[in-house]
N, C-alpha and C. Protein backbone atom coordinates (compact mmCIF):
# COMPACT_ATOMS: atom_id res chain seq x y z
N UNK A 1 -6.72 1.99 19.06
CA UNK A 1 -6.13 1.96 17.73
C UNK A 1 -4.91 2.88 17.72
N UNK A 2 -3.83 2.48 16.97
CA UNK A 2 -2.81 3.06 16.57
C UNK A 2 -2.85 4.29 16.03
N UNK A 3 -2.23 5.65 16.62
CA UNK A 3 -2.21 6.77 16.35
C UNK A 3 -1.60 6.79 14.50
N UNK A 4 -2.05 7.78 13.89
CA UNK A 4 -1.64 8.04 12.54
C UNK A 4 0.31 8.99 12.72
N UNK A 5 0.99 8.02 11.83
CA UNK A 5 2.50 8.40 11.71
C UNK A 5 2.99 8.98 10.46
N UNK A 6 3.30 10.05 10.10
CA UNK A 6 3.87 10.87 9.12
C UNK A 6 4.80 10.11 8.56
N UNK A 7 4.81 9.84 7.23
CA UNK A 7 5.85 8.77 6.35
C UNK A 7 6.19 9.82 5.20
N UNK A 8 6.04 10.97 5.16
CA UNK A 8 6.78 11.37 3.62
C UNK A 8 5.76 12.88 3.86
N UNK A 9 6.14 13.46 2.73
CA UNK A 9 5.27 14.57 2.15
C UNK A 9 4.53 14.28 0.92
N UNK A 10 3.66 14.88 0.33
CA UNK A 10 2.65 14.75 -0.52
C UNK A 10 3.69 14.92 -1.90
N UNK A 11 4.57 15.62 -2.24
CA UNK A 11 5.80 15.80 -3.23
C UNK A 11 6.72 14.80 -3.44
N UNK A 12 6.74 13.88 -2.08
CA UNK A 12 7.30 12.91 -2.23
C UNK A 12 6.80 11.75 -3.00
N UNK A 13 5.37 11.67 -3.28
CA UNK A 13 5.08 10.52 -4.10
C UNK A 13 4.24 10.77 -5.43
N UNK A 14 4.82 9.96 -6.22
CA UNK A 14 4.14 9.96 -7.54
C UNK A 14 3.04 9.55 -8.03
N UNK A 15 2.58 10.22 -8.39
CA UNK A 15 1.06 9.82 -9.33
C UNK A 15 1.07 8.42 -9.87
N UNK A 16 0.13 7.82 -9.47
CA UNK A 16 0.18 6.62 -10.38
C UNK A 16 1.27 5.82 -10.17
N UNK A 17 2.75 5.77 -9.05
CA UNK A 17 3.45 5.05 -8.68
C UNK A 17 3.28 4.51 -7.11
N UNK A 18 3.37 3.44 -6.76
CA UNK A 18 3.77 2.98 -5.10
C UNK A 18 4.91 3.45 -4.96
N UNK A 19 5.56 3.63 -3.28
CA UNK A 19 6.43 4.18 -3.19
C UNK A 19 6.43 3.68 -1.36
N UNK A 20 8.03 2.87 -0.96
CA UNK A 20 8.14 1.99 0.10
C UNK A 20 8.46 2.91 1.01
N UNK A 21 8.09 2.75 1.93
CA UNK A 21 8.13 3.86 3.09
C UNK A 21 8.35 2.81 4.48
N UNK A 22 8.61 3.20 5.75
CA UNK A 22 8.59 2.95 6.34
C UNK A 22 7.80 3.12 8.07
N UNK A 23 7.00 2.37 8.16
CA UNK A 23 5.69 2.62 9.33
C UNK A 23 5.93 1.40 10.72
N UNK A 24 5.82 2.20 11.58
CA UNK A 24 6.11 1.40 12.67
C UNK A 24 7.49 -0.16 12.37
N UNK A 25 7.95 0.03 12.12
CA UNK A 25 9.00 -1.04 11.99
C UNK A 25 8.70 -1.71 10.89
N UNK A 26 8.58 -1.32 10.13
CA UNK A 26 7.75 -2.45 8.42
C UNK A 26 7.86 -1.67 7.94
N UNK A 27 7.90 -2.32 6.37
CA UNK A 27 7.87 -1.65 4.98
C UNK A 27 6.13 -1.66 4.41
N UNK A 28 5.98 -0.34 4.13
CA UNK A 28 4.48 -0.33 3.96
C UNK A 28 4.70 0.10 2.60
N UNK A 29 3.82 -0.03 1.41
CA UNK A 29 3.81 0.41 -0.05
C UNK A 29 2.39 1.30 0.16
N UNK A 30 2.66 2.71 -0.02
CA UNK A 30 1.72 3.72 -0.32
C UNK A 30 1.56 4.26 -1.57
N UNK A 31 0.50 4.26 -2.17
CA UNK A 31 -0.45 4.64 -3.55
C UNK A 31 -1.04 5.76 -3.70
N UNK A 32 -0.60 6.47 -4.33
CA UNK A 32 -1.12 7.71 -4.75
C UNK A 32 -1.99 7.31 -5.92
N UNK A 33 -3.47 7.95 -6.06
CA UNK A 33 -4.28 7.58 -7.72
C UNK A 33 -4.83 8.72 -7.75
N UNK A 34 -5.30 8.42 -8.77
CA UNK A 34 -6.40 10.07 -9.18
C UNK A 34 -7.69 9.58 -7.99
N UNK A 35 -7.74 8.68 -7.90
CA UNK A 35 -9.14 8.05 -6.66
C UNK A 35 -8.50 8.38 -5.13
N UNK A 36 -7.33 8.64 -4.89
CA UNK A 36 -7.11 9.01 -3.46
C UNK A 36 -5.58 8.48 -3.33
N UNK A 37 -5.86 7.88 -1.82
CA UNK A 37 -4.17 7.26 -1.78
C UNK A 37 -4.82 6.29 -0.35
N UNK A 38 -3.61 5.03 -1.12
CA UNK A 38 -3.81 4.02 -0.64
C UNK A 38 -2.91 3.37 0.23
N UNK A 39 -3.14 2.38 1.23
CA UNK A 39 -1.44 1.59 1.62
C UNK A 39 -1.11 0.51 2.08
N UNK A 40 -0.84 -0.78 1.46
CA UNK A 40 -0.49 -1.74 2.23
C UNK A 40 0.54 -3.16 2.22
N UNK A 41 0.93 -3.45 2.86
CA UNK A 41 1.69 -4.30 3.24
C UNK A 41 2.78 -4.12 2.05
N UNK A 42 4.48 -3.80 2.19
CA UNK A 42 4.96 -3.59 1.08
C UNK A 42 5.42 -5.14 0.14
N UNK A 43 5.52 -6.18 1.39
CA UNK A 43 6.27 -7.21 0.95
C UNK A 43 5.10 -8.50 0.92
N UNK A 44 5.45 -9.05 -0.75
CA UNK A 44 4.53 -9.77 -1.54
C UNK A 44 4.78 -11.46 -0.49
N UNK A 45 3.32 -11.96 -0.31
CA UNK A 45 3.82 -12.92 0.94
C UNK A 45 4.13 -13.93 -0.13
N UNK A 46 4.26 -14.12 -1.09
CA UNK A 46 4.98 -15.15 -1.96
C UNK A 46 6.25 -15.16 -1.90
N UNK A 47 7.24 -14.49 -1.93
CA UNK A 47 8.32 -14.94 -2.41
C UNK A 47 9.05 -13.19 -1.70
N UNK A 48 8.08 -12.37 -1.54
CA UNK A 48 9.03 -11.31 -0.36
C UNK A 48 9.29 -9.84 -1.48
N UNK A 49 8.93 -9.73 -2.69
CA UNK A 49 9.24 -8.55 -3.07
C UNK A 49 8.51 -7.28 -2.68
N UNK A 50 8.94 -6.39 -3.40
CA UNK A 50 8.23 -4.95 -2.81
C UNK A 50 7.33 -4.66 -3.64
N UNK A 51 5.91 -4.54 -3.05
CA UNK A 51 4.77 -4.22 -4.18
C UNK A 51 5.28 -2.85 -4.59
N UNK A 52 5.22 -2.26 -4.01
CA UNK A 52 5.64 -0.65 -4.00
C UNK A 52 5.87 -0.40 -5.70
N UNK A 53 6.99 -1.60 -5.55
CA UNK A 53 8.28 -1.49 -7.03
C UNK A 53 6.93 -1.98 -8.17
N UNK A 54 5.91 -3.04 -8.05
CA UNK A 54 4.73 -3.38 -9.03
C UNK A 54 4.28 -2.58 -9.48
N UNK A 55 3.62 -3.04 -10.74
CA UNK A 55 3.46 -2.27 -11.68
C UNK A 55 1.59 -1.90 -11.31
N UNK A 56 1.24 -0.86 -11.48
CA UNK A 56 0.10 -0.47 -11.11
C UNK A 56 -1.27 -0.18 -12.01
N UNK A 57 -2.29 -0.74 -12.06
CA UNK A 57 -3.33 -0.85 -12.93
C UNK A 57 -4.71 -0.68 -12.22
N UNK A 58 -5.34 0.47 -12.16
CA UNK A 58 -6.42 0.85 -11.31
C UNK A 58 -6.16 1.17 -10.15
N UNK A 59 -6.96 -0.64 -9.20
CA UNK A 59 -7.16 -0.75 -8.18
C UNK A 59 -5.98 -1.62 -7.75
N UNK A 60 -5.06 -2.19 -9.00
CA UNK A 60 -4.54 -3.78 -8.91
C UNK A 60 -3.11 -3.23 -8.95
N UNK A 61 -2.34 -3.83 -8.31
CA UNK A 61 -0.54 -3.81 -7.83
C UNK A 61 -0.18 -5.07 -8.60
N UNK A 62 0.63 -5.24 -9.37
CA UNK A 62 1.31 -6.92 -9.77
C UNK A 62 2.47 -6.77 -9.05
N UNK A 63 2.55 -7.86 -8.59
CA UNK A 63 4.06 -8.14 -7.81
C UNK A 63 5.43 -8.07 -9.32
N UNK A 64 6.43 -7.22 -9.07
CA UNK A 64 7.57 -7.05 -9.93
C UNK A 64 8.09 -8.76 -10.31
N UNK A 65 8.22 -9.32 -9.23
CA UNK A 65 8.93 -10.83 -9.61
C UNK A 65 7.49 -12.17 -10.28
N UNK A 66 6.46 -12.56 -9.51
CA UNK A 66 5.89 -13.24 -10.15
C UNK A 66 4.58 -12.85 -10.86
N UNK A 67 4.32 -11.56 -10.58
CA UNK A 67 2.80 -11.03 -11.27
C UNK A 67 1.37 -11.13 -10.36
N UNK A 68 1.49 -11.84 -8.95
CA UNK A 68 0.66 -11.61 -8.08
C UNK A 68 -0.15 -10.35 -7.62
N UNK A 69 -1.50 -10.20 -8.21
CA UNK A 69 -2.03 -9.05 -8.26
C UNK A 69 -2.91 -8.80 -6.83
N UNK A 70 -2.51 -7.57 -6.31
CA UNK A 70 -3.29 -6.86 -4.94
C UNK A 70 -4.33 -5.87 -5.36
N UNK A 71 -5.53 -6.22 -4.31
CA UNK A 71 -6.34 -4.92 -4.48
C UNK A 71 -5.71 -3.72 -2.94
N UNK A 72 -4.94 -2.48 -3.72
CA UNK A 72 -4.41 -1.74 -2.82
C UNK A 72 -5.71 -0.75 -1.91
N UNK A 73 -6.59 -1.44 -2.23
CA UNK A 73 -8.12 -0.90 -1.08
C UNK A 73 -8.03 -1.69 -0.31
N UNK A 74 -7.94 -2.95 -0.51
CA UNK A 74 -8.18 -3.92 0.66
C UNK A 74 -7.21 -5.25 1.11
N UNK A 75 -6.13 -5.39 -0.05
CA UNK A 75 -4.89 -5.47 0.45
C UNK A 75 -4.89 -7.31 0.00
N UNK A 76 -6.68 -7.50 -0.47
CA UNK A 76 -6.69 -8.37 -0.94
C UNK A 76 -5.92 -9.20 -2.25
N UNK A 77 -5.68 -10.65 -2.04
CA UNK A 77 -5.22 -10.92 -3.46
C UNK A 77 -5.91 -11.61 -4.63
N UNK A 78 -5.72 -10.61 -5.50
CA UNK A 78 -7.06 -10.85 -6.84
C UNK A 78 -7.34 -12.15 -7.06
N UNK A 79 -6.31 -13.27 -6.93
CA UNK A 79 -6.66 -14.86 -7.53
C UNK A 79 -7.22 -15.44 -6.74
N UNK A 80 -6.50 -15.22 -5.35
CA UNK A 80 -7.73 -16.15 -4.32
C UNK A 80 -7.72 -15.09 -3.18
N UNK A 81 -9.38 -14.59 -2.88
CA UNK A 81 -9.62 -13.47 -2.09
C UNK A 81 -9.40 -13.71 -0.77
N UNK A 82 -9.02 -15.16 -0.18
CA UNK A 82 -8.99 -15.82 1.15
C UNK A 82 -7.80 -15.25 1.41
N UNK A 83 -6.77 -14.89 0.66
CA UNK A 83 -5.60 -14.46 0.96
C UNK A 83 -5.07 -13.01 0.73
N UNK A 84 -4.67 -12.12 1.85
CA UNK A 84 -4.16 -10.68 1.44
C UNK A 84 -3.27 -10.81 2.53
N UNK A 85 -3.03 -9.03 2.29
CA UNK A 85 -1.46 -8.37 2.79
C UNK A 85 -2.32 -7.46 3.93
N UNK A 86 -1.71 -7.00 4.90
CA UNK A 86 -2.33 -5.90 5.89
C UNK A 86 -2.28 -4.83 5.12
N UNK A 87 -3.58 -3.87 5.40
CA UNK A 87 -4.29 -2.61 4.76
C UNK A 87 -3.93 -1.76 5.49
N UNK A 88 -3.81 -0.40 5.47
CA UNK A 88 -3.11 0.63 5.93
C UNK A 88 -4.24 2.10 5.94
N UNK A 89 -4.76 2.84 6.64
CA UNK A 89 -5.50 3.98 6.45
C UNK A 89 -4.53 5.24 6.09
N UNK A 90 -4.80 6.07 5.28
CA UNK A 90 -3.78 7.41 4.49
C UNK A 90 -4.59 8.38 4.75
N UNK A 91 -4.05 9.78 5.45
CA UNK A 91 -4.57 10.48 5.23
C UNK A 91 -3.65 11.99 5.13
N UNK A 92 -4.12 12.60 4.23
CA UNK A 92 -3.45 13.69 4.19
C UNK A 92 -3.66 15.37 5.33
N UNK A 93 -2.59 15.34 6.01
CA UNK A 93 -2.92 16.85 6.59
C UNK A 93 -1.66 17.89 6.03
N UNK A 94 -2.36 18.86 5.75
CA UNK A 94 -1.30 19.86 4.76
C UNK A 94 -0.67 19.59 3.84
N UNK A 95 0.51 19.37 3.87
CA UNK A 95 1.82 18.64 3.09
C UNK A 95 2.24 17.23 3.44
N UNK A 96 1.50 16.84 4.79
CA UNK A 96 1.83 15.56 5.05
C UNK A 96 1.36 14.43 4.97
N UNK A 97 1.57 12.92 4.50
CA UNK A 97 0.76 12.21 4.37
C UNK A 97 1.39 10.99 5.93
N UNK A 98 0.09 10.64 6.22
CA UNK A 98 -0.25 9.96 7.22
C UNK A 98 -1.06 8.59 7.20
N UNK A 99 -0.49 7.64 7.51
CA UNK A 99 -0.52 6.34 7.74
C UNK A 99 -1.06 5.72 9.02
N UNK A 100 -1.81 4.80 9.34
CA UNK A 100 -2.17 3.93 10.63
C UNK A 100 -2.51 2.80 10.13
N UNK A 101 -2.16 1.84 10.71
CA UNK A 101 -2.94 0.22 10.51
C UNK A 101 -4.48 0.40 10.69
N UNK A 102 -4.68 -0.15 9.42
CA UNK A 102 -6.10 -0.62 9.68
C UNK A 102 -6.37 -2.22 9.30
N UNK A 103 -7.11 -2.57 10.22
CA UNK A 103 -7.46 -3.97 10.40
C UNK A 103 -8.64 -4.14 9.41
N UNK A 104 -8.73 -4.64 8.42
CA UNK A 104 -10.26 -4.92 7.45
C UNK A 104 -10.43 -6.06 7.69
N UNK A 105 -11.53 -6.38 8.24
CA UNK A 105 -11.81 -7.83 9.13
C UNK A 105 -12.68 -8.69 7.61
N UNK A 106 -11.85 -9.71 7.60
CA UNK A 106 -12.70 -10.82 6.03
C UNK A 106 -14.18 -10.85 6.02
């Protein structure tokens, strides 16, 4: 498995906002909540926007352009669960927050 890669500092992201970062050659959307911090796939496979930029409700991301809602735990998409975005593991050391692919097998 893919070693964990430093994408930002803990100051760098907002409460309750996604925020597009960049991980191994891709745009990844990382989630800060009062429940932890989350991360995955930044670009909506519909039509290509940045979840990041979606508007955020719990567990659920809406895509900015058509309203396509993600669960940012599992990267799943709320209308039909057969379909998601790649999930991302976060973890914080010190000031830094840290990213690796994680594979969540269906």
């Amino acid at each position: 498995m893919q070693d964990f890669e430093s994408v930002g500092l803990v100051d760098d992201f907002e409460l309750g906002q996604g925020k597009a970062v960049v991980f191994d050659g891709r745009m990844v959307a990382v989630f800060r909540t009062t429940d932890g911090w989350y991360a995955i796939d930044d670009l909506c496979p519909h039509m290509g926007a940045s979840l990041a930029e979606g508007y955020l409700d719990g567990d659920s991301v809406s895509c900015p352009w058509h309203a396509w809602r993600f669960c940012i735990k599992d990267g799943r998409w709320e209308d039909n669960p057969q379909t998601k975005v790649d999930c991302f593991e976060v973890k914080i050391e010190g000031n830094e927050v840290l990213v690796r692919e994680n594979k969540i097998e269906s």
